[in-house]
Protein backbone atom coordinates (compact mmCIF):
# COMPACT_ATOMS: atom_id res chain seq x y z
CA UNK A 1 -7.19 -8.65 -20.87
CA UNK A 2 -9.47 -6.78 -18.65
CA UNK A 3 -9.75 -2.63 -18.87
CA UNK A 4 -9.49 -0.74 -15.31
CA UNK A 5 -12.87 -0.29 -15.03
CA UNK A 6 -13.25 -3.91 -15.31
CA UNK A 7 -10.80 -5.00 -12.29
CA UNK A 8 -12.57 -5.21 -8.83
CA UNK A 9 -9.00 -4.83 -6.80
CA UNK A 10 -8.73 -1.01 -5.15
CA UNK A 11 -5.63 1.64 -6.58
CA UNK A 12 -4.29 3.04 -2.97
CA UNK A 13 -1.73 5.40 -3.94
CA UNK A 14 1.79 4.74 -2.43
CA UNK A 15 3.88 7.71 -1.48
CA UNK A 16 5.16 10.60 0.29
CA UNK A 17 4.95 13.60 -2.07
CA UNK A 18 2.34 15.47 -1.02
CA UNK A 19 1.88 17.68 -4.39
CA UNK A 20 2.21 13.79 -6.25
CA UNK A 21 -0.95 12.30 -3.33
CA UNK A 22 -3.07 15.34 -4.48
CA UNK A 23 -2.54 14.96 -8.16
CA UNK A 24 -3.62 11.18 -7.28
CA UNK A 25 -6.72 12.26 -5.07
CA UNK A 26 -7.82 14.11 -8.43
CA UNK A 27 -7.56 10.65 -10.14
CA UNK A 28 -11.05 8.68 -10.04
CA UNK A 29 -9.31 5.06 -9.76
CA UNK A 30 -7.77 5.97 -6.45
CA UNK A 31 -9.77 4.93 -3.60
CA UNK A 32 -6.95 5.50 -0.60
CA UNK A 33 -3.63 6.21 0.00
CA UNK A 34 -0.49 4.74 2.44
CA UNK A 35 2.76 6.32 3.02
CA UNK A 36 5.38 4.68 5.75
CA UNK A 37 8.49 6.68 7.21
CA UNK A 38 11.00 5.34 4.65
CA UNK A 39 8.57 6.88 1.89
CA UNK A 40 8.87 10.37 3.78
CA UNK A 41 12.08 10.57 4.36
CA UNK A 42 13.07 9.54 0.67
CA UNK A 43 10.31 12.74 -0.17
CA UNK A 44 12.11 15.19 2.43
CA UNK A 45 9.71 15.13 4.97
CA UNK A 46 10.49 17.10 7.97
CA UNK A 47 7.88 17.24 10.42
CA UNK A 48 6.38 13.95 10.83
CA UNK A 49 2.79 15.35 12.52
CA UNK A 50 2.67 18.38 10.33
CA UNK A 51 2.97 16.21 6.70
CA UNK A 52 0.49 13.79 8.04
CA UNK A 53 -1.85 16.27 9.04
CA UNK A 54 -2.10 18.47 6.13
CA UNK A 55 -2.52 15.18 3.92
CA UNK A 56 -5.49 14.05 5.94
CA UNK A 57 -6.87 17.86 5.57
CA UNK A 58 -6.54 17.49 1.84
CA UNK A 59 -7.82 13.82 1.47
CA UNK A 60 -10.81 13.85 4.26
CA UNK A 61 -13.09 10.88 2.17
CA UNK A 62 -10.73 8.30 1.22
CA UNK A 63 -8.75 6.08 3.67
CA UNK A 64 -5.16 7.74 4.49
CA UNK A 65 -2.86 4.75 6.39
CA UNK A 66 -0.19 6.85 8.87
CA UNK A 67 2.62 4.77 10.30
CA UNK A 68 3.85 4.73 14.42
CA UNK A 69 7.13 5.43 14.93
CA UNK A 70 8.33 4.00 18.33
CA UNK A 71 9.49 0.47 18.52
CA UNK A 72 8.28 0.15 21.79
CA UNK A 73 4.78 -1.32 22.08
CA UNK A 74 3.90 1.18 25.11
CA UNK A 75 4.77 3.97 23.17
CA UNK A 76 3.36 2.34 19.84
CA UNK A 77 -0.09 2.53 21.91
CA UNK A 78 -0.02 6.29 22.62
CA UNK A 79 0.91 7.48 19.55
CA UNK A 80 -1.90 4.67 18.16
CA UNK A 81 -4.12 6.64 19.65
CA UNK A 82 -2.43 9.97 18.46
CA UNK A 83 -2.64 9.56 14.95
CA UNK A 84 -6.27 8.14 15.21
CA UNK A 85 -7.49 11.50 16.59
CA UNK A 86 -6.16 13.46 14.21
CA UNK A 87 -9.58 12.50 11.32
CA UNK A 88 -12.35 9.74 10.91
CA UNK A 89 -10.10 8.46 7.35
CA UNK A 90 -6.90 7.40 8.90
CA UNK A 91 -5.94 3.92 9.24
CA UNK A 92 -2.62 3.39 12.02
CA UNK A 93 -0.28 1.38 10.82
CA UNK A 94 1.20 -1.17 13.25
CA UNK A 95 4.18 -3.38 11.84
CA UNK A 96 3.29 -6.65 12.71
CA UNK A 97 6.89 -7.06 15.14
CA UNK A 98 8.61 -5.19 16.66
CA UNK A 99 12.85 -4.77 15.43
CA UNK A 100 13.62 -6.95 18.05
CA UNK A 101 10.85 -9.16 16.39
CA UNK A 102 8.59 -9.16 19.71
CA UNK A 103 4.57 -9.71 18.20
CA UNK A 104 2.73 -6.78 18.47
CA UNK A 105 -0.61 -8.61 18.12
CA UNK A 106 -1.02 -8.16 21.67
CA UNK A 107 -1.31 -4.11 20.97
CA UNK A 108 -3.33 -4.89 17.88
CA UNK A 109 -5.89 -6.55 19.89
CA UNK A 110 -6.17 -4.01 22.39
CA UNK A 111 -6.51 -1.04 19.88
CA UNK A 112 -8.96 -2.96 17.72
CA UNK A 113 -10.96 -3.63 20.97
CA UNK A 114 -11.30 0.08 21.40
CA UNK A 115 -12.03 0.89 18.15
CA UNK A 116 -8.75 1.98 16.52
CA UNK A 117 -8.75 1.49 12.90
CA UNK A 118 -5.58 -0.64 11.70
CA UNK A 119 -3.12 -1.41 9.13
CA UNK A 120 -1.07 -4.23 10.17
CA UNK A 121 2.06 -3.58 8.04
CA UNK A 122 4.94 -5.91 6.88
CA UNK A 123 3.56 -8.86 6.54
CA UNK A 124 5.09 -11.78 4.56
CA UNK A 125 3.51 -15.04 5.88
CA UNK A 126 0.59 -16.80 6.03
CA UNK A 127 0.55 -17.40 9.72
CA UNK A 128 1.17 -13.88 10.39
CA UNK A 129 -2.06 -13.59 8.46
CA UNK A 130 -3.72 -15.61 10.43
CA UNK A 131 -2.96 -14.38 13.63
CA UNK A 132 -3.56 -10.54 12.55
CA UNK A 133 -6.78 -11.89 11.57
CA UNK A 134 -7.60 -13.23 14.81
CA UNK A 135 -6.07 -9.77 16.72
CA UNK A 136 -8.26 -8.07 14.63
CA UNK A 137 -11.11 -10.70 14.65
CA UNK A 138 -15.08 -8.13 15.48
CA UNK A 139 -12.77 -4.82 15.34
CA UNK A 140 -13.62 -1.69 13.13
CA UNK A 141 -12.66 -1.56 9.72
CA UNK A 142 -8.98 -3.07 9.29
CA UNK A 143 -6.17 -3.70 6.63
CA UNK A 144 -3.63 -6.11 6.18
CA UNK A 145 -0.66 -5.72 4.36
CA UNK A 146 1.53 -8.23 3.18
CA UNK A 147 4.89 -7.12 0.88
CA UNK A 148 4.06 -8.86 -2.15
CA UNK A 149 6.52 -7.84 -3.95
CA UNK A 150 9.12 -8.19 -1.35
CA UNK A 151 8.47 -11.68 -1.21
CA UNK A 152 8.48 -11.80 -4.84
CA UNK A 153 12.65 -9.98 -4.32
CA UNK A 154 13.28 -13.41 -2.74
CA UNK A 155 12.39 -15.63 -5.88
CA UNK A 156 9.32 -17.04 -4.71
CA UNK A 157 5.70 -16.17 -6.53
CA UNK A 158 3.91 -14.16 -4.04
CA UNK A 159 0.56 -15.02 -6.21
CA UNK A 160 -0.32 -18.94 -3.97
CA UNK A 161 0.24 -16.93 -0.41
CA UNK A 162 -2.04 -13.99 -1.34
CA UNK A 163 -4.53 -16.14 -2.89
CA UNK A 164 -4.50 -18.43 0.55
CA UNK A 165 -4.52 -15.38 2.62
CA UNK A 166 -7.54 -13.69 0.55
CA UNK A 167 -9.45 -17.42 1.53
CA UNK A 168 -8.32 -16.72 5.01
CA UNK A 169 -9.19 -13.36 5.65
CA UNK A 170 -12.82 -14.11 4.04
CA UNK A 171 -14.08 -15.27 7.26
CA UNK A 172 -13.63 -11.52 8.76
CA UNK A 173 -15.98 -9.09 7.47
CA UNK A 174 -13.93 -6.16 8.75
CA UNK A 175 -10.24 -7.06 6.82
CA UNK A 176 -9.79 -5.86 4.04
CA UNK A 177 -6.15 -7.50 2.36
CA UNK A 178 -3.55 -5.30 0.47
CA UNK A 179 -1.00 -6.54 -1.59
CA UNK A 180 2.14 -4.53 -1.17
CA UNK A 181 5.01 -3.40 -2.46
CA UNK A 182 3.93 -4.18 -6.36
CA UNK A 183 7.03 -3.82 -8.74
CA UNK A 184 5.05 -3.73 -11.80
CA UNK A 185 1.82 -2.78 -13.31
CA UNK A 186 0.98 -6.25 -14.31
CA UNK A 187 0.65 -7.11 -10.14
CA UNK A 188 -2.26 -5.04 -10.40
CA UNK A 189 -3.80 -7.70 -12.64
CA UNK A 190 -2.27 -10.49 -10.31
CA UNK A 191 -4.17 -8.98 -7.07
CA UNK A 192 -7.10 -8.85 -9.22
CA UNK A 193 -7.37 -12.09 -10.04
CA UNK A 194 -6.36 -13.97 -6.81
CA UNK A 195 -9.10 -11.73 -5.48
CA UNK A 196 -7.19 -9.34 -3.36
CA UNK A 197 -9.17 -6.32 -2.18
CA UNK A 198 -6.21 -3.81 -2.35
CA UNK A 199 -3.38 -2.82 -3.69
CA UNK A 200 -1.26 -0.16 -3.02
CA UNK A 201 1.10 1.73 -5.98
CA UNK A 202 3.41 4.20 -5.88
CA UNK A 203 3.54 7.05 -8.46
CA UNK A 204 5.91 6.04 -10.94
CA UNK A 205 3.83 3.06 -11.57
CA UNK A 206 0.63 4.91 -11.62
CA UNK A 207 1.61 6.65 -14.77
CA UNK A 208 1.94 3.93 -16.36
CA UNK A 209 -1.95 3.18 -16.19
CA UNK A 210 -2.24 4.68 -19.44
CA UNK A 211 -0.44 2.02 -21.11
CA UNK A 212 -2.58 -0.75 -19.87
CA UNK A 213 -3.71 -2.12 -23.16
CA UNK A 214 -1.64 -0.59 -25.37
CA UNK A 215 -1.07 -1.89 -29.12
CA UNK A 216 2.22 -3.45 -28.80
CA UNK A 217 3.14 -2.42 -32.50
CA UNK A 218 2.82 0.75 -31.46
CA UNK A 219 4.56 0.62 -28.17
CA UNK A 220 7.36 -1.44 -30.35
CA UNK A 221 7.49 1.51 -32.52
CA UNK A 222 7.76 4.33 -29.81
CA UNK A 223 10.79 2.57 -28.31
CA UNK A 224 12.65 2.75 -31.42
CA UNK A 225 11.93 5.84 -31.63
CA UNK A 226 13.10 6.84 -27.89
CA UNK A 227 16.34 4.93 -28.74
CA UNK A 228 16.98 7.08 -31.74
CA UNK A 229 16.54 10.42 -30.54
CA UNK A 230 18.44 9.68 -27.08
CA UNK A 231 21.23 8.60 -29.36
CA UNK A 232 20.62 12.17 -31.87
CA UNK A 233 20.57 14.38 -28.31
CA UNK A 234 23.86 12.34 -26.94
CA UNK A 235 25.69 13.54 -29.80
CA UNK A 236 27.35 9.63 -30.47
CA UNK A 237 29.30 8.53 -33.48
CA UNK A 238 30.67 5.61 -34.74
């Protein structure tokens, strides 16, 4: 299997802890970091601006994706242009509908056109790659994001799609493709080799980069070992 510094998919660290994104900034491997509103208010986030903010004023070199919050596209647009103000780094994060499920590629376009750098979020579909590619089609620098592993929740192998959708977005030089949502370390190694340019991973799972590689004897061994003393600490009997 290959080592880390073998695979040629991007670590974007996944979260909303700001002490755990710093301790991840320190970490060589990580080339960018995404949070979304469900992440922050899981971490205890409140003050939307103010957490976003101080994150891009620790991490000013490494692309920092910061989610809108209106679900109207009017209102989408101005606080676009908000949170693209606020440092060079940050990518805005535009789900690719509406909750009414009304396209937003129409707002896409327009802040592409002006030079808005994007993250078009939520994506589980090939056409909706396609047609983010086109909205974002001689932009600046974009993303796309499709839930990987959401897909995967729903039985299907997400592995075909992002494969297809890595062939499709090759044709614009400006999108760069992140598979999201992983629910294991081994998707790393899936993005990898469908030729994925991103991935994004949330803390838990980066810890477990150590274990990539790992003698299984060993790792065999160790869980034994973790059963045992759990069992010693519990106190149980038989």
């Amino acid at each position: 299997m290959k080592t880390l510094s073998e695979l040629r998919v991007k670590i974007f660290a996944d979260g909303a802890d700001q002490a755990g994104m710093l301790e991840m900034y320190r970490h060589p491997l990580i080339k960018g970091f995404t949070t979304n509103p469900t992440l922050m208010r899981k971490a205890g986030v409140a003050d939307y601006e103010a957490f976003a903010r101080a994150v891009l004023r620790a991490i000013p070199d490494r692309p920092v994706s910061i989610e809108v919050l209106s679900d109207e596209f009017s209102e989408m647009e101005r606080q676009a242009h908000k949170i693209a103000s606020w440092a060079q780094n940050v990518y805005v994060k535009i789900p690719i509908t509406n909750t009414r499920g009304d396209s937003a590629l129409d707002l896409v376009r327009r802040l592409a056109q002006v030079g808005v750098k994007l993250n078009v979020t939520a994506l589980m579909s090939l056409d909706q790659v396609c047609a983010a590619s086109v909205a974002l089609a001689g932009g600046p620098a974009a993303f796309i994001s499709i839930f990987a592993g959401r897909i995967a929740d729903t039985g299907r192998d997400p592995a075909p799609l992002m494969a297809a959708a890595v062939e499709l977005v090759r044709m614009y030089p400006n999108i760069e493709l992140i598979w999201s949502s992983p629910r294991e370390v081994l998707n790393i190694f899936h993005a990898d080799a469908v030729g994925c340019h991103i991935i994004t991973v949330t803390n838990d799972l980066l810890r477990k980069l150590d274990l990539i590689g790992k003698d299984l004897h060993e790792f065999s061994l160790e869980t034994v070992k973790m059963f045992s003393n759990d069992a010693l600490a519990a106190g149980y009997r038989l």
